[in-house]
C-alpha atoms as a PDB file:
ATOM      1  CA  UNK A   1     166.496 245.380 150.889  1.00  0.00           C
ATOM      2  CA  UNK A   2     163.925 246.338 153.451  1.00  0.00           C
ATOM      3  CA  UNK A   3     163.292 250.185 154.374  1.00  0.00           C
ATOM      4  CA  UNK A   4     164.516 250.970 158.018  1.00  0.00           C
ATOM      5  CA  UNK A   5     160.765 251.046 160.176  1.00  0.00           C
ATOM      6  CA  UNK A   6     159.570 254.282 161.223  1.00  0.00           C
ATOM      7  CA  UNK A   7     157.620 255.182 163.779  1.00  0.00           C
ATOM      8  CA  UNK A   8     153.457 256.394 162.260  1.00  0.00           C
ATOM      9  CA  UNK A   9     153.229 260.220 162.004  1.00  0.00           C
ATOM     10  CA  UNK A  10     151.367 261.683 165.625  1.00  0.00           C
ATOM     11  CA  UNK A  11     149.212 263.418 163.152  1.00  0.00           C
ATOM     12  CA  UNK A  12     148.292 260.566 161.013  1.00  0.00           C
ATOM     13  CA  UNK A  13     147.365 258.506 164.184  1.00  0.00           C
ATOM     14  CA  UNK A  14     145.218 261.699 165.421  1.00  0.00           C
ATOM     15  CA  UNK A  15     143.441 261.990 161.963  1.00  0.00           C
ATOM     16  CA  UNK A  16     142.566 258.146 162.370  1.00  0.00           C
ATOM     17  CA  UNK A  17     141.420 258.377 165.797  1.00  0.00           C
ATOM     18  CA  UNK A  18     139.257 261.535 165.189  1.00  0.00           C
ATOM     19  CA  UNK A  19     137.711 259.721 161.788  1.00  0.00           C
ATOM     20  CA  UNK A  20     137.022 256.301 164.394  1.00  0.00           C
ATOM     21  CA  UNK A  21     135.241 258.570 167.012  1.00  0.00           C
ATOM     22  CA  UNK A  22     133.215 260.456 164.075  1.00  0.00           C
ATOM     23  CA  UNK A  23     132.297 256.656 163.238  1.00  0.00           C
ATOM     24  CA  UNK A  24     131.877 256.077 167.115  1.00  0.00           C
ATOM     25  CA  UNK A  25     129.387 259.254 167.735  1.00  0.00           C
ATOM     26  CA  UNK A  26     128.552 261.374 164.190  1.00  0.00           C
ATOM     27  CA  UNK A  27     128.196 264.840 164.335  1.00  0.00           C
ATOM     28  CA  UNK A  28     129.765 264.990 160.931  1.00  0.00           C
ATOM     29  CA  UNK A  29     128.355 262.103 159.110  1.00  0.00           C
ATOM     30  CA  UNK A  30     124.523 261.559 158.867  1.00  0.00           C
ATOM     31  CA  UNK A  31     123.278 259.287 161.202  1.00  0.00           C
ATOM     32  CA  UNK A  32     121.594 257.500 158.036  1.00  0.00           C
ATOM     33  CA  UNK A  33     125.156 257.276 156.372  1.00  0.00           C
ATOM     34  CA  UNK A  34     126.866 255.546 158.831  1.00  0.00           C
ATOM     35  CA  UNK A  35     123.664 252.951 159.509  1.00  0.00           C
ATOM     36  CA  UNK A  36     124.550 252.372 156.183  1.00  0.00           C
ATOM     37  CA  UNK A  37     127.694 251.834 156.309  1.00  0.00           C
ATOM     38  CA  UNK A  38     127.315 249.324 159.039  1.00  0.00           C
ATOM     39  CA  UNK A  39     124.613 247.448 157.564  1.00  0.00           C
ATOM     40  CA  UNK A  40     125.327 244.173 156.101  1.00  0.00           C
ATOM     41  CA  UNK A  41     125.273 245.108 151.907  1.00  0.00           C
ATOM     42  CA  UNK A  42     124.957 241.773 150.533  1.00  0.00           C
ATOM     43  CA  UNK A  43     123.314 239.205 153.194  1.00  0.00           C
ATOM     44  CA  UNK A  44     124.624 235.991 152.903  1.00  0.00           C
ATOM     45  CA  UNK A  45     127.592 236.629 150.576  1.00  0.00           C
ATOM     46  CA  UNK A  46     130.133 233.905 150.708  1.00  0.00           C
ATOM     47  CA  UNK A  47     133.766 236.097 150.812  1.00  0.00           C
ATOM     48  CA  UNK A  48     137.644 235.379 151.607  1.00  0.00           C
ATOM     49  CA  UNK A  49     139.602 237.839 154.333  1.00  0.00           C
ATOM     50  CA  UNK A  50     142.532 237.997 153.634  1.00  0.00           C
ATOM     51  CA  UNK A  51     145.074 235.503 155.274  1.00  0.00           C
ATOM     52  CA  UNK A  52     142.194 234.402 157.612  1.00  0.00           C
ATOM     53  CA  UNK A  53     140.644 231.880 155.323  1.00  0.00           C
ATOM     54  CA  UNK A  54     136.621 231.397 153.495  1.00  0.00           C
ATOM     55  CA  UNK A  55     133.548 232.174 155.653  1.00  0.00           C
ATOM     56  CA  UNK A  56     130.409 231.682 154.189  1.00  0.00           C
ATOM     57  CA  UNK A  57     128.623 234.151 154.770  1.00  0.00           C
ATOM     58  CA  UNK A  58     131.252 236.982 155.169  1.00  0.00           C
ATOM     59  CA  UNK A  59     129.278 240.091 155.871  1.00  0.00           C
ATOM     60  CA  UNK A  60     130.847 243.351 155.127  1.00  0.00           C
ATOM     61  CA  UNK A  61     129.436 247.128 155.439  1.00  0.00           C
ATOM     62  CA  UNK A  62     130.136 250.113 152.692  1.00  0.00           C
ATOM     63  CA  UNK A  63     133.968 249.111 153.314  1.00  0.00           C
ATOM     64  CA  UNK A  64     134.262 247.925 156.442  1.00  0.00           C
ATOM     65  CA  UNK A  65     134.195 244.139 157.820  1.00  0.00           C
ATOM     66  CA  UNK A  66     130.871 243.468 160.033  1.00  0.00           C
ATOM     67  CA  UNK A  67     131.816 241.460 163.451  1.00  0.00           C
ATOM     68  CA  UNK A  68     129.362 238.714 162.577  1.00  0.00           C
ATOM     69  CA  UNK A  69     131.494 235.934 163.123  1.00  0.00           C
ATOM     70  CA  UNK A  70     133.218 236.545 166.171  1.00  0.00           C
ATOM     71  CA  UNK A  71     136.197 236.059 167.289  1.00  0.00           C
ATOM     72  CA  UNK A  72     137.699 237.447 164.587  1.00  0.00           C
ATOM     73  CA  UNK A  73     141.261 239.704 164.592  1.00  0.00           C
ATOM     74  CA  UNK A  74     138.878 242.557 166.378  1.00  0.00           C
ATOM     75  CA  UNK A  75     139.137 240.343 169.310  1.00  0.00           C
ATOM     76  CA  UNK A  76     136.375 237.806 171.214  1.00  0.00           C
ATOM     77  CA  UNK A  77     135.195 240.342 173.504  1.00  0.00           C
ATOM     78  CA  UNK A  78     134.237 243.051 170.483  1.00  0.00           C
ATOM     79  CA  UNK A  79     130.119 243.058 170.023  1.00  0.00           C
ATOM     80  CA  UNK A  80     128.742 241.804 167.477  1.00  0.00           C
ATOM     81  CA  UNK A  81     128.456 245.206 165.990  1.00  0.00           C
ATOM     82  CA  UNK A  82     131.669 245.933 165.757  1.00  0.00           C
ATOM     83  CA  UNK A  83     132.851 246.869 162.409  1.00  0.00           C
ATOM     84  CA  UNK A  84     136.791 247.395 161.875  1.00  0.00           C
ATOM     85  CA  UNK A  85     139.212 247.706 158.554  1.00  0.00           C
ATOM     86  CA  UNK A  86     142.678 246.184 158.027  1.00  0.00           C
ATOM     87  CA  UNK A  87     145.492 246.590 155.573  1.00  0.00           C
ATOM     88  CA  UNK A  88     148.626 244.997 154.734  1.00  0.00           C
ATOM     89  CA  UNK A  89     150.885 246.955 156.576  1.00  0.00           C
ATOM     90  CA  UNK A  90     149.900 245.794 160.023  1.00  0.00           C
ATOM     91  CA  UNK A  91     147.532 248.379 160.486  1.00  0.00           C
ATOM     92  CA  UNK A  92     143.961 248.039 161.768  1.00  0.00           C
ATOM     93  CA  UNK A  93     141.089 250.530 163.015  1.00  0.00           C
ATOM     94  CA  UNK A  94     137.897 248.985 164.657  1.00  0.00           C
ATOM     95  CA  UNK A  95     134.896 250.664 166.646  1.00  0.00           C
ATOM     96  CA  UNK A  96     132.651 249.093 169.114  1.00  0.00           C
ATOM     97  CA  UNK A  97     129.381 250.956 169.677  1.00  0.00           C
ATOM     98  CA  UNK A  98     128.244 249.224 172.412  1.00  0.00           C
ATOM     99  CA  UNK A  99     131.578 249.545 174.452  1.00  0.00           C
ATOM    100  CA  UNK A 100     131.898 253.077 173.509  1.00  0.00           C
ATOM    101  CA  UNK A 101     135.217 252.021 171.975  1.00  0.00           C
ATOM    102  CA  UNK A 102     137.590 252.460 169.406  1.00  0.00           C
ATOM    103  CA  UNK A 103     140.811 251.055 168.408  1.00  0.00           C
ATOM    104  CA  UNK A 104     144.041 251.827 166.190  1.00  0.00           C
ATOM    105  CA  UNK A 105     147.207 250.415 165.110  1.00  0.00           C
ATOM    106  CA  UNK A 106     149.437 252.215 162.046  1.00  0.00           C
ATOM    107  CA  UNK A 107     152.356 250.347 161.828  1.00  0.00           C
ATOM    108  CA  UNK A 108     155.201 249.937 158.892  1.00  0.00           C
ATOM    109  CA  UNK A 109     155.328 246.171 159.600  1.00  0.00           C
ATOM    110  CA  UNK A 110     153.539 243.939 156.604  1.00  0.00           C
ATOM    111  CA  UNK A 111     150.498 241.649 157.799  1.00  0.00           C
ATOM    112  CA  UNK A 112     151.301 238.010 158.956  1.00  0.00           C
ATOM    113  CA  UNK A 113     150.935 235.570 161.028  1.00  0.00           C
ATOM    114  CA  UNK A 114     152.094 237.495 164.266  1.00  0.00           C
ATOM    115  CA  UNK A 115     149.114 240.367 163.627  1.00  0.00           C
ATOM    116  CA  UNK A 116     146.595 236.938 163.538  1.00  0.00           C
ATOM    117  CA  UNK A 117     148.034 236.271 167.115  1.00  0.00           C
ATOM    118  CA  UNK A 118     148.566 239.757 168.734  1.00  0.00           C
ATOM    119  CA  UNK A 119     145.774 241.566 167.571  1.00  0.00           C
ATOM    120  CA  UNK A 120     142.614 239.552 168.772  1.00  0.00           C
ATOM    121  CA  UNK A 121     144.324 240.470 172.411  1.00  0.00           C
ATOM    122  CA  UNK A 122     145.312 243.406 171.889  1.00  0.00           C
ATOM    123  CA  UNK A 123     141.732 243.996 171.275  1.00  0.00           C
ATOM    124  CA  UNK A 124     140.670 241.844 174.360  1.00  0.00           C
ATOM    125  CA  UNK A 125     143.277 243.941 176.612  1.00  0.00           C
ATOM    126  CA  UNK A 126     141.792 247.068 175.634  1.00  0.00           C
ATOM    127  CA  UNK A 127     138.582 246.516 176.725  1.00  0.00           C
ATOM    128  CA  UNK A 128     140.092 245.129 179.697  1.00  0.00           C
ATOM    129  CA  UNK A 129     141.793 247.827 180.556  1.00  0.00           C
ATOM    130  CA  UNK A 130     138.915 249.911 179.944  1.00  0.00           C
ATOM    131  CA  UNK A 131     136.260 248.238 181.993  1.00  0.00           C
ATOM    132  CA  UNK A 132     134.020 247.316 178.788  1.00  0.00           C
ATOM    133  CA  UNK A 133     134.148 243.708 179.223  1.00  0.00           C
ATOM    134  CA  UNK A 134     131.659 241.198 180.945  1.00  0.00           C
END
């Protein structure tokens, strides 16, 4: 039997969103920390992602997934140096330096198929919205 869904704690989403805009503009983190993060660790690493198949190379930061191979589930109008996270409850966080962007989803719904589809324009359709794309 499945739990009923709930709806992702307000504060939970705020504590994401503050943690994305650190990564975004640091006044917390060092400014060599976070270039660190966002540097590619192991050039030309052949890796899986999960439920999205083999890339060779598959370029990933101190824990977060480089947009190197665009278009990935951060969208096709992300930069190339976006860097995002996802887990397998549906729930995503990517930022995009050069749009000045950053971007959330907590849900309680397990990864599948229908995240593959709606996230890549959800991600588009932000930066729509938001005037950040060419």
């Amino acid at each position: 039997m499945t739990p009923p869904a709930t709806i992702p704690d307000l504060d939970t989403a705020s504590a994401v969103l503050a943690f994305a805009r650190e990564l975004l503009v640091p006044r917390l983190i060092a400014d060599e920390t976070r270039d660190e993060m966002v540097s590619v660790q192991f050039p030309g690493l052949a890796g899986v992602l999960p439920e999205h198949g083999r890339f060779d190379p598959l370029d990933w930061g101190l824990g977060v997934q480089l947009n190197t191979r665009p278009p990935t589930w951060m969208g096709t109008r992300t930069s190339a140096r976006t860097f995002g996270h996802f887990g397998g409850t549906g729930t995503f966080l990517w930022v995009d330096p050069e749009a000045g962007v950053v971007c959330a989803a907590l849900t309680t719904r397990n990864f599948g198929d229908w995240a593959k589809e709606v996230w890549p324009r959800f991600a588009d359709a932000v930066l729509a919205e938001l005037g950040r794309i060419g």
